[in-house]
Structure formats: structure tokens, C-alpha cells
PDB file of N, CA and C in Angstrom:
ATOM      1  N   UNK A   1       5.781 -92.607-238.549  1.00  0.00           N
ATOM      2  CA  UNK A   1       5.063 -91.363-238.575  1.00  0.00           C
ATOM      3  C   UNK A   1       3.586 -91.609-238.862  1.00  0.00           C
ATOM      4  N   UNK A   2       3.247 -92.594-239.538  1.00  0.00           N
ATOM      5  CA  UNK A   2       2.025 -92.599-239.967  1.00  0.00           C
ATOM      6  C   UNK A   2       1.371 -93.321-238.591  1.00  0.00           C
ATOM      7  N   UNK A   3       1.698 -94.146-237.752  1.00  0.00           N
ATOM      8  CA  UNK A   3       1.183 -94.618-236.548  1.00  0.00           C
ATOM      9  C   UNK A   3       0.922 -93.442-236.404  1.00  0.00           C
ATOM     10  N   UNK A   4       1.624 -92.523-235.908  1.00  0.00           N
ATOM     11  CA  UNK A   4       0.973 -91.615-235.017  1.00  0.00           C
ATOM     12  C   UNK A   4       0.398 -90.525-235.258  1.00  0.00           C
ATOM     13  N   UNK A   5       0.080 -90.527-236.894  1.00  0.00           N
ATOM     14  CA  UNK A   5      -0.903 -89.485-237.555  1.00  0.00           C
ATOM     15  C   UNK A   5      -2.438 -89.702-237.426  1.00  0.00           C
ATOM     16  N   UNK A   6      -2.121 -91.388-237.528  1.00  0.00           N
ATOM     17  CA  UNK A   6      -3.226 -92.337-237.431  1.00  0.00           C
ATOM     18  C   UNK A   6      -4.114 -92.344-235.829  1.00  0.00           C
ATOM     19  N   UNK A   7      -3.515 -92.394-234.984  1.00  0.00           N
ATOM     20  CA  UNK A   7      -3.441 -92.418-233.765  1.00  0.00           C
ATOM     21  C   UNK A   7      -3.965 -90.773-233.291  1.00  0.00           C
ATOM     22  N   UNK A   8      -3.552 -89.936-233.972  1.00  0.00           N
ATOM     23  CA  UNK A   8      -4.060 -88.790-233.391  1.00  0.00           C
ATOM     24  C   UNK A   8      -5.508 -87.961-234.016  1.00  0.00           C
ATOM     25  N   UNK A   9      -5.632 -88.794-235.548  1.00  0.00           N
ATOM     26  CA  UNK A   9      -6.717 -88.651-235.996  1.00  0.00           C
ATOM     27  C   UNK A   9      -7.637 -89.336-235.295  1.00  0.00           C
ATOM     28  N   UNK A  10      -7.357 -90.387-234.304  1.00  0.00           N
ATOM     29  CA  UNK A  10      -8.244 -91.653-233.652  1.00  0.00           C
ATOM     30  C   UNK A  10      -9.002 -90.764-232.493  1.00  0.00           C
ATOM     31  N   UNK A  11      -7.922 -89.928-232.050  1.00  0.00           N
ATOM     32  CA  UNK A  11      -8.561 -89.414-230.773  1.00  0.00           C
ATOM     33  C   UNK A  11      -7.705 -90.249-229.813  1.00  0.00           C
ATOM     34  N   UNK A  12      -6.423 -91.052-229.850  1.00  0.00           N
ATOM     35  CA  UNK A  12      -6.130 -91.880-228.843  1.00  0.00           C
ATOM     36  C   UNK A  12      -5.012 -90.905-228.033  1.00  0.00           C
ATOM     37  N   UNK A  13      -5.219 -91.299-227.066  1.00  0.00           N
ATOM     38  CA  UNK A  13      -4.789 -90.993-225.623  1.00  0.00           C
ATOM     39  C   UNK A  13      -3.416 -91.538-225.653  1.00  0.00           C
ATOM     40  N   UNK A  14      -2.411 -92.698-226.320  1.00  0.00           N
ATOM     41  CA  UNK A  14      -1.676 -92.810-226.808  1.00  0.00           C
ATOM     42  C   UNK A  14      -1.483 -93.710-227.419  1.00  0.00           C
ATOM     43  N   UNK A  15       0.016 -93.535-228.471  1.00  0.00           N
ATOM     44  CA  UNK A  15       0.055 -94.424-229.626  1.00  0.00           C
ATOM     45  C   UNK A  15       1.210 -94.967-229.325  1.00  0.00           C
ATOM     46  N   UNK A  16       1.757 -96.062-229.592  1.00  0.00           N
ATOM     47  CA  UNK A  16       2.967 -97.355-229.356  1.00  0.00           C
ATOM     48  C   UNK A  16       2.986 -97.468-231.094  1.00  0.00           C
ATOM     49  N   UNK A  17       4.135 -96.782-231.809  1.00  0.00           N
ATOM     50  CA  UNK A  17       4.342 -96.815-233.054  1.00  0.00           C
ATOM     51  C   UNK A  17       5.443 -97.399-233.388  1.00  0.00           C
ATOM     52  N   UNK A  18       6.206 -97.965-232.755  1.00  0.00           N
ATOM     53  CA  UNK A  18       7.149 -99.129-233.039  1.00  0.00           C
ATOM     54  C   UNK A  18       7.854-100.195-232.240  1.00  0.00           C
ATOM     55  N   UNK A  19       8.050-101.374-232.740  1.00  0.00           N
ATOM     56  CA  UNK A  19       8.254-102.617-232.139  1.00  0.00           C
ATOM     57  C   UNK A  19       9.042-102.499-230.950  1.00  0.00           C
ATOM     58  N   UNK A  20      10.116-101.637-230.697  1.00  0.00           N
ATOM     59  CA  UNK A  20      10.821-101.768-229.130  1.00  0.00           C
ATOM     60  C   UNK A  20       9.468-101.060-228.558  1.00  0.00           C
ATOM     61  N   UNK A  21       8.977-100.051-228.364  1.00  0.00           N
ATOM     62  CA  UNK A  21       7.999 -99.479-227.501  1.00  0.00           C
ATOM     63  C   UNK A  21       7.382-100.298-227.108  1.00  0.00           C
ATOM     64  N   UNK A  22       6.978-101.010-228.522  1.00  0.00           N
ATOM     65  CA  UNK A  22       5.864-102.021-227.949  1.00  0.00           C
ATOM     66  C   UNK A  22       5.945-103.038-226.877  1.00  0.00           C
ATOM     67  N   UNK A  23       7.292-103.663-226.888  1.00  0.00           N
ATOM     68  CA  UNK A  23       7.808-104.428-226.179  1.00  0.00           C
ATOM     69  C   UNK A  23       8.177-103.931-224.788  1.00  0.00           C
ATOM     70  N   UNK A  24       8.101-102.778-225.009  1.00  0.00           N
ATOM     71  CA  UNK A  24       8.696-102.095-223.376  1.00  0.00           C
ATOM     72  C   UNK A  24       7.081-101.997-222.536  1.00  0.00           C
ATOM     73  N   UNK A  25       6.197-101.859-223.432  1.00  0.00           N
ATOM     74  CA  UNK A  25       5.314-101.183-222.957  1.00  0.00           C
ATOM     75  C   UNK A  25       4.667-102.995-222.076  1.00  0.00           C
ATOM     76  N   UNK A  26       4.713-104.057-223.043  1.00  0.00           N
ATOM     77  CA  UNK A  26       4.093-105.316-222.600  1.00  0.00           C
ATOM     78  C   UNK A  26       4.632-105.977-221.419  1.00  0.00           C
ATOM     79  N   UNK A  27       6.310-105.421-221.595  1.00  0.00           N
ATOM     80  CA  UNK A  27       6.752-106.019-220.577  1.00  0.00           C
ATOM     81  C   UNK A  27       6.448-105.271-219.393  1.00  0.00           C
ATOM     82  N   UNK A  28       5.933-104.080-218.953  1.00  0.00           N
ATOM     83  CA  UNK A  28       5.782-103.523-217.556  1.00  0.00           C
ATOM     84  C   UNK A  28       4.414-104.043-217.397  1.00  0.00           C
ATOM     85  N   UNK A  29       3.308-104.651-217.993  1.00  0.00           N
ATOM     86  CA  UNK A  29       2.474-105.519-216.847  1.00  0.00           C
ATOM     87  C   UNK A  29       3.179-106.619-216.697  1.00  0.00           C
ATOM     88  N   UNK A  30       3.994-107.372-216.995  1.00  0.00           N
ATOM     89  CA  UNK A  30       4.469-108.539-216.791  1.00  0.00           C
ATOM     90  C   UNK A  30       4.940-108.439-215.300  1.00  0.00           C
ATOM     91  N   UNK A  31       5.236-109.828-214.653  1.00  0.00           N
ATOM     92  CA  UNK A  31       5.499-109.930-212.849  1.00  0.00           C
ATOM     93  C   UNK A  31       6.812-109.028-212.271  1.00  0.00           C
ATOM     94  N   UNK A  32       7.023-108.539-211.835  1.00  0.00           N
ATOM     95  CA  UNK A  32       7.953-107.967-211.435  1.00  0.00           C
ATOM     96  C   UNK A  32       9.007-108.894-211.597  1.00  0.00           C
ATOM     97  N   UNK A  33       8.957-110.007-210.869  1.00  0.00           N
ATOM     98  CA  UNK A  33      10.279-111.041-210.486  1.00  0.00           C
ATOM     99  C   UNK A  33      10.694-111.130-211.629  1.00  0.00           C
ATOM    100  N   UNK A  34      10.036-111.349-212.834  1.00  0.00           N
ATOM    101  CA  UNK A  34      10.139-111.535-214.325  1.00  0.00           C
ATOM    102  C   UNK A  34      11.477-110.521-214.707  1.00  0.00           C
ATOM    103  N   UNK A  35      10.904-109.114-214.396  1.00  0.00           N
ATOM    104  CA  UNK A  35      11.301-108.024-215.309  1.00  0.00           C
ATOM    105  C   UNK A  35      12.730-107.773-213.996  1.00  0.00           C
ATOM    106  N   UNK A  36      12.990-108.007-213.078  1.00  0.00           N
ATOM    107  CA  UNK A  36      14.233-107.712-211.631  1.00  0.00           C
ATOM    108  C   UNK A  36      14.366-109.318-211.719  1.00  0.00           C
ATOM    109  N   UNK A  37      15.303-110.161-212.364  1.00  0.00           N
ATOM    110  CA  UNK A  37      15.257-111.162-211.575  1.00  0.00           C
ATOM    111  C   UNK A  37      16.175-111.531-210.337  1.00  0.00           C
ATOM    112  N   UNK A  38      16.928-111.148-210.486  1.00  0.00           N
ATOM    113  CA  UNK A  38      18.314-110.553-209.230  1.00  0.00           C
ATOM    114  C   UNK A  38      17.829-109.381-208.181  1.00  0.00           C
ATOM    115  N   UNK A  39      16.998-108.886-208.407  1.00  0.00           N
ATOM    116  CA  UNK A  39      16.512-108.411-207.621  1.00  0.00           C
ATOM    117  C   UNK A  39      15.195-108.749-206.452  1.00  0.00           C
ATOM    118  N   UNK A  40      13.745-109.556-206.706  1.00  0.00           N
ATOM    119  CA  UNK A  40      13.264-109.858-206.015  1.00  0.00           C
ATOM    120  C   UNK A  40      12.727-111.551-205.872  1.00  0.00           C
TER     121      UNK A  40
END
């Protein structure tokens, strides 16, 4: 909660306030083939 009290006092556009998000969020720039590997 406090991430995103923090985050909205910032003025930010958005906040990633806990460790799975975070991880979801790093892995979608990562290569595609990376993130599908059975797939491409």
C-alpha cells in the first residue's frame, strides 16, 4: 500500500508495488522466443 501512496504522491503514471508485477512487467521487454519457447 505504501508503494502506491508513494507513487501517487509522485505524480507517476504507474506504480509496480510488488515483486511478481515486477517480474511480469521485466519479462515483457524480454525476446519473445524467450517468453513462447514452443512457440516461435
Amino acid at each position: 500500500m505504501r508503494a502506491a501512496l508513494d507513487g501517487v504522491e509522485a505524480g507517476r503514471a504507474e506504480v509496480v508495488a510488488d515483486d511478481g508485477t515486477a517480474r511480469i512487467k521485466a519479462a515483457l521487454s524480454a525476446d519473445p522466443a524467450v517468453l513462447y519457447p514452443g512457440v516461435l
